[in-house]
Structures are given as C-alpha cells and as structure tokens.
C-alpha atoms as a PDB file:
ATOM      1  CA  UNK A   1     -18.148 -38.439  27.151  1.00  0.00           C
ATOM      2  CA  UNK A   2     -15.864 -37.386  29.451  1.00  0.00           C
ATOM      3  CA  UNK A   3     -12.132 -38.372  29.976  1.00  0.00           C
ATOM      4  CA  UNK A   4     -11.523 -39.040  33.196  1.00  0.00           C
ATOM      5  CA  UNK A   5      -8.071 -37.982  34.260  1.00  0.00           C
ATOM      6  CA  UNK A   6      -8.280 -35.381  31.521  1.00  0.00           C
ATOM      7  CA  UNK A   7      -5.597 -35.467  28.720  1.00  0.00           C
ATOM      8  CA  UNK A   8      -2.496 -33.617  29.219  1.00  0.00           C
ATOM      9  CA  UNK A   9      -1.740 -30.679  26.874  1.00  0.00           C
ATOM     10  CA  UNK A  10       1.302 -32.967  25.888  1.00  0.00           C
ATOM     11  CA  UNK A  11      -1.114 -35.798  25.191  1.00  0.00           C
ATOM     12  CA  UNK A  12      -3.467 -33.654  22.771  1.00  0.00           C
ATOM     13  CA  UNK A  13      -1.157 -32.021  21.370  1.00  0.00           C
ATOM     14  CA  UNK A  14       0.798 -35.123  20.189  1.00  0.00           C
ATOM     15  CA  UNK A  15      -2.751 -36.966  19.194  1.00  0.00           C
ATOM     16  CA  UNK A  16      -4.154 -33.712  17.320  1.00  0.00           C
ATOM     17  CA  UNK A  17      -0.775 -32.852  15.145  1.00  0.00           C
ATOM     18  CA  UNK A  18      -0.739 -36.187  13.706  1.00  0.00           C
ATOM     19  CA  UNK A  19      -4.777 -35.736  13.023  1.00  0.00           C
ATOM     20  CA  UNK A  20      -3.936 -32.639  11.368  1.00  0.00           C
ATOM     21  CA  UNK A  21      -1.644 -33.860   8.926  1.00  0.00           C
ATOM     22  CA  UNK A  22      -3.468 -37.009   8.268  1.00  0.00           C
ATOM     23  CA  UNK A  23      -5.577 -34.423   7.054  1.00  0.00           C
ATOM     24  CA  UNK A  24      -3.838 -32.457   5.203  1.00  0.00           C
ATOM     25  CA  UNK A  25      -1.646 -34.657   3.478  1.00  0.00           C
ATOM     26  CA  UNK A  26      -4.766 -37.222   2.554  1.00  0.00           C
ATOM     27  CA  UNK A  27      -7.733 -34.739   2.448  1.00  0.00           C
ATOM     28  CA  UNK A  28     -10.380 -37.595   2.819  1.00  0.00           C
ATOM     29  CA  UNK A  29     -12.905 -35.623   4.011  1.00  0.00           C
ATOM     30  CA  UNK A  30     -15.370 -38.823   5.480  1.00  0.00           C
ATOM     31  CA  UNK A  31     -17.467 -39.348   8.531  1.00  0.00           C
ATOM     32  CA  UNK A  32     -16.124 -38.065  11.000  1.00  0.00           C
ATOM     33  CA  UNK A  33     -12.677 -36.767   9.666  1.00  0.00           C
ATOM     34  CA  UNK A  34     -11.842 -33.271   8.613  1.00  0.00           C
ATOM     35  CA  UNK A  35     -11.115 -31.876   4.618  1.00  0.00           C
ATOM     36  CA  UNK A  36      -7.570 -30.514   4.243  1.00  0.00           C
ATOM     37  CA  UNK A  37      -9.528 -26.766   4.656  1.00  0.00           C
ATOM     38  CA  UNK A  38     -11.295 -27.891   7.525  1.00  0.00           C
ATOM     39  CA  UNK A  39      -7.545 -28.952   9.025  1.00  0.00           C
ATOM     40  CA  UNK A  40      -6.040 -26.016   8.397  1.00  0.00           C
ATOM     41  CA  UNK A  41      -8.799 -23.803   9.632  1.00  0.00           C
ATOM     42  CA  UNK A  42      -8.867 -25.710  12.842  1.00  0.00           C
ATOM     43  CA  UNK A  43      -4.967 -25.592  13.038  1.00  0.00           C
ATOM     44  CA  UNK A  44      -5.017 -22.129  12.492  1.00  0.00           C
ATOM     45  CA  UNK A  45      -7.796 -21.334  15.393  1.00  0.00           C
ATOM     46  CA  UNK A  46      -6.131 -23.464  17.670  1.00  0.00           C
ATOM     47  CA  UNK A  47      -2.653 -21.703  17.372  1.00  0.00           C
ATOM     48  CA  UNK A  48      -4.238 -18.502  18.153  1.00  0.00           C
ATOM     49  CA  UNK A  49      -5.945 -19.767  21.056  1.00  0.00           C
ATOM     50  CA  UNK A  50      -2.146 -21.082  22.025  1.00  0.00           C
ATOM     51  CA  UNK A  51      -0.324 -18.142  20.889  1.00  0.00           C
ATOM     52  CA  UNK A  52      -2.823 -15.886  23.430  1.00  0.00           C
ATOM     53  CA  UNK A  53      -2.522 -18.434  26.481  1.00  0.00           C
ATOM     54  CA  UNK A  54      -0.115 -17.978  28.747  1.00  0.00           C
ATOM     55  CA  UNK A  55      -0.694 -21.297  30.280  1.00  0.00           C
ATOM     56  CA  UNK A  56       0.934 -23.176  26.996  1.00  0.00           C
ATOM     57  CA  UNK A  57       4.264 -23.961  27.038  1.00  0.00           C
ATOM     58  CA  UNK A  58       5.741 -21.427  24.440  1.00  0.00           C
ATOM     59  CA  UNK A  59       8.279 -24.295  23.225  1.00  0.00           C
ATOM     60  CA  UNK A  60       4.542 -25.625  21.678  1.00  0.00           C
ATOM     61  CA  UNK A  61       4.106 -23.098  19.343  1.00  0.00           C
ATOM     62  CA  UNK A  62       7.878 -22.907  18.326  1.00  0.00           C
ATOM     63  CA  UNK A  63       7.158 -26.822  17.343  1.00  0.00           C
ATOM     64  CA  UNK A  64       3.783 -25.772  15.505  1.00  0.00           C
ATOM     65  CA  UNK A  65       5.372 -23.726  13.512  1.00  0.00           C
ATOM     66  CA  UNK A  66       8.641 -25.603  12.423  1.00  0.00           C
ATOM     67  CA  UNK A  67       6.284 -28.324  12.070  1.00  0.00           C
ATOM     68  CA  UNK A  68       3.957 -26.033   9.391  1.00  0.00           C
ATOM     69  CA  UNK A  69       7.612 -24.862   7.818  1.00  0.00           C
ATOM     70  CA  UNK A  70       8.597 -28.428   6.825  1.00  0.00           C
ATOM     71  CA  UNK A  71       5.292 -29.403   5.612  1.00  0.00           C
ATOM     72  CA  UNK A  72       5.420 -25.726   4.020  1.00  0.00           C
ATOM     73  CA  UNK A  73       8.744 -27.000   2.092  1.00  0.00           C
ATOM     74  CA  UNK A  74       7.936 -30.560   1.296  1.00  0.00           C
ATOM     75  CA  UNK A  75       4.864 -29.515  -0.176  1.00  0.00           C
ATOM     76  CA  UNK A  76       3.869 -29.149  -3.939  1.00  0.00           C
ATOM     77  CA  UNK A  77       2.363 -25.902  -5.556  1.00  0.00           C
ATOM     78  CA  UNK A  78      -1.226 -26.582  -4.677  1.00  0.00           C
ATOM     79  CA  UNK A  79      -0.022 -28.161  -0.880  1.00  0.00           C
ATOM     80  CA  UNK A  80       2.291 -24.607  -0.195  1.00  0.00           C
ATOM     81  CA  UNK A  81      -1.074 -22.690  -1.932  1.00  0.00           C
ATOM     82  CA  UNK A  82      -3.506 -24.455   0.742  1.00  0.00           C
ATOM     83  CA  UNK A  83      -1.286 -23.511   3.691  1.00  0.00           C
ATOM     84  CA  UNK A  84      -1.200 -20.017   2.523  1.00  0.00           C
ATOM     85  CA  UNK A  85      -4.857 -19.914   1.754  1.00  0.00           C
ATOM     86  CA  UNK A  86      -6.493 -21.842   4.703  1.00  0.00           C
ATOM     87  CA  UNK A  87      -3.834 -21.486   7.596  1.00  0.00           C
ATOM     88  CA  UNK A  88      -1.978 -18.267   7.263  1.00  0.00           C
ATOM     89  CA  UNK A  89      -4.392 -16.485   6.193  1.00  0.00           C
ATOM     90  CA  UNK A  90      -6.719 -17.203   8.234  1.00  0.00           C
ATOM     91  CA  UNK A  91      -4.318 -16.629  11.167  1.00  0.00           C
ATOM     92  CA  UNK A  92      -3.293 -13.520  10.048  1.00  0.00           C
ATOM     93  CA  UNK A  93      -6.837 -12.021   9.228  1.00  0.00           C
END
C-alpha cells in the first residue's frame, strides 16, 4: 500500500523514533513489532543512510543522537550494554 501524499521526513521521523524506543525500552518482540536487537540494528542502518544523505536535515541526526545519549544515560547495565552492542557497533563496523 501506498501513501498517497507521501509522509514527510518530519512525519517518519517523529512516528519511527517513538517505534524505536517502544522497542527498546519493552523488547516485546510479537507480530509484527521489532526485538530490542532488531531496533537497534534498524536504528543504526537508518542513521547511516541519514548521516550519508545530503537531502536530511543535519539538525536530524544531531536529535538522533542526543536522543540515543539520554536513553544511553537513563539506561541500566544491560540497556547501556545493548546500545553498545547492537547500535554502535554496528554503526561503527
């Protein structure tokens, strides 16, 4: 299916950051709805694909990552060890 006008990049990028830490923060991994790896995989992917278009607003990714540094800092052992694991690594590999 096809959204018809298409979604803004303001629009998705509201929708998909609260996604994103649904999933992190719940990791419920049903039908339809990503694990906390999954998440932060996909988050990872699609900040590269930001960080290397010229077309995105760069005051995007300054928000993605203060937005990873406070969940970074609110997080518990195993929530910081997941970010490092599944979203910086995987960014900086």
């Amino acid at each position: 299916m096809k959204i018809d006008p298409p979604l803004t990049f303001n629009e998705y990028y509201d929708y998909f950051i609260r996604y994103l830490e649904m999933c992190f923060e719940k990791d419920p991994y049903k039908n339809g709805v990503l694990s906390r790896c999954e998440a932060g995989w996909e988050f990872a992917s699609w900040f590269s694909k930001c960080w290397h278009d010229e077309n995105v607003d760069r005051k995007y990714l300054i928000e993605m990552k203060k937005w990873i540094a406070e969940l970074y800092k609110k997080g518990d052992k195993n929530f910081k060890q997941f970010i490092e694991v599944c979203i910086f690594e995987t960014i900086y590999s």
